[in-house]
Protein backbone atom coordinates (compact mmCIF):
# COMPACT_ATOMS: atom_id res chain seq x y z
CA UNK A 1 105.63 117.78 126.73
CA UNK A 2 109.29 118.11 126.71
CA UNK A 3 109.68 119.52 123.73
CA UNK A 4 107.37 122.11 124.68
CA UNK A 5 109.13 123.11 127.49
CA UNK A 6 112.21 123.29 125.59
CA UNK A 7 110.68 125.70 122.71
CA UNK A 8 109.03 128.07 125.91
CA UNK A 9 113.13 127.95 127.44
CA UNK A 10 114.44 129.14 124.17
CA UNK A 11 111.82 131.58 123.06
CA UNK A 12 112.32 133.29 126.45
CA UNK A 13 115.74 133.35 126.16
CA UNK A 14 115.48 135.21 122.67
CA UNK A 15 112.95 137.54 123.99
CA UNK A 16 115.17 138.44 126.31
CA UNK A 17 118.07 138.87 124.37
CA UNK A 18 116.44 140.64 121.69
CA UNK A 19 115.25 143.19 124.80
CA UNK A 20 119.36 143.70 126.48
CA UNK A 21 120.34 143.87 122.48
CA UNK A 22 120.96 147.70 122.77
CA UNK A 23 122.65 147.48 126.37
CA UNK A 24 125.51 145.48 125.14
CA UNK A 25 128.52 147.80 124.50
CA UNK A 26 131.50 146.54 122.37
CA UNK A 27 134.96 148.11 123.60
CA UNK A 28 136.55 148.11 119.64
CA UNK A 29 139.52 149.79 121.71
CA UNK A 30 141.63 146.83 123.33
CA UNK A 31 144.36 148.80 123.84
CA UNK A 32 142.41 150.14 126.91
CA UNK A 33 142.83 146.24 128.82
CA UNK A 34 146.35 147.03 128.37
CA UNK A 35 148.07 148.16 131.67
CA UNK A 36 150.07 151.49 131.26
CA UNK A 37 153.37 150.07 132.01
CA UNK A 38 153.11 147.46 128.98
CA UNK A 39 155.69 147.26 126.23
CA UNK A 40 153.21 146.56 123.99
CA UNK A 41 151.12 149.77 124.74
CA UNK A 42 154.47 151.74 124.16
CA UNK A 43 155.08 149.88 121.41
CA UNK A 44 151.87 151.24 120.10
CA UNK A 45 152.16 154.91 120.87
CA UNK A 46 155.82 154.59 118.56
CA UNK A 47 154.10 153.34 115.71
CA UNK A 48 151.30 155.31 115.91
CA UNK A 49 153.65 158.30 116.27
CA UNK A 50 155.25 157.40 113.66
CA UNK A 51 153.02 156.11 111.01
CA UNK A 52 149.65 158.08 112.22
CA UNK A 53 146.37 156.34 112.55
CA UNK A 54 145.73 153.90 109.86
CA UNK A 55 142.34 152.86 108.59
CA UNK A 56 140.69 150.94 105.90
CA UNK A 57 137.42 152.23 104.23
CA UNK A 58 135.50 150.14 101.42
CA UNK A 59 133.28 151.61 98.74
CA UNK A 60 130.96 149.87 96.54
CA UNK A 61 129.06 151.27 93.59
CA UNK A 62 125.26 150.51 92.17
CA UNK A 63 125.35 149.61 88.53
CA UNK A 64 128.36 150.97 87.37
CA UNK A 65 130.65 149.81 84.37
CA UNK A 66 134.32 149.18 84.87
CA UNK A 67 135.18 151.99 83.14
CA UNK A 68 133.44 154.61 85.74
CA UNK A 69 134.91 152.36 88.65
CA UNK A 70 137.99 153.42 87.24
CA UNK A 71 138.42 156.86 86.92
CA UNK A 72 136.74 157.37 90.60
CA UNK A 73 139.62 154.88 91.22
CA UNK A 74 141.91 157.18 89.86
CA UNK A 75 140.50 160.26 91.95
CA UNK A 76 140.23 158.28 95.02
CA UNK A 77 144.25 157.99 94.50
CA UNK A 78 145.00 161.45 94.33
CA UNK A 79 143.94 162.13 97.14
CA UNK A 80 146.55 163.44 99.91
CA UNK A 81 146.93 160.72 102.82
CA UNK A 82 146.17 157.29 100.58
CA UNK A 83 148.18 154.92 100.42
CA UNK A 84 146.33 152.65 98.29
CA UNK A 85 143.63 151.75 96.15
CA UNK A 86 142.81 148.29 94.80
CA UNK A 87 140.13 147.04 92.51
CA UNK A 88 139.52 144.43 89.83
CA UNK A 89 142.23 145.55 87.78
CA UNK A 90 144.80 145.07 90.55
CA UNK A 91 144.15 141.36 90.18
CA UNK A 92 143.89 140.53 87.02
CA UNK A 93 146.41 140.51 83.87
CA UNK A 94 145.33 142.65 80.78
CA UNK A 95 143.94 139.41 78.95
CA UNK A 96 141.87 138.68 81.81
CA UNK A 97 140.72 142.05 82.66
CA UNK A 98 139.98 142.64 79.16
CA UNK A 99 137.54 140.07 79.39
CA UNK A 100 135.78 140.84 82.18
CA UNK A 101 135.64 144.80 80.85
């Protein structure tokens, strides 16, 4: 009987939390916590003033050889405002890599 009542606790629980799923709201932002008069918030607005808004994007390719991978990796590097861009040849040494390829 007890585990019974158990398994009916936890499969209202996960009713219920699959129901509030789309309520829950994630604040990404945590600068917002920060008061106004915090160092570390103008700290912030210095480096983002000087060094802009930085941001990381991945990319990943269906079925495609190396040799595809790297000319996009070439045009994703010409273009203005990156920094970087790092794939499987950024790793390895030519004997390596010239296994893999």
């Amino acid at each position: 009987m007890k585990k019974y009542l158990i398994l009916i606790i936890f499969l209202l629980i996960t009713i219920g939390s699959a129901l509030f799923i789309s309520r829950v709201n994630v604040n990404y932002n945590l600068e917002k916590y920060l008061p106004d008069d915090s160092e570390i918030k103008a700290g912030l607005a210095v480096y983002q003033a000087e060094f802009g808004e930085l941001s990381t994007a991945t990319l990943s390719f269906d079925e495609t050889d190396i040799e595809t991978a790297l000319i996009v990796k070439q045009e994703l590097a010409n273009i203005d405002n990156v920094a970087k861009v790092i794939f499987i040849d950024d790793y390895f040494n030519e004997i390596t890599y010239g296994i893999i390829r």
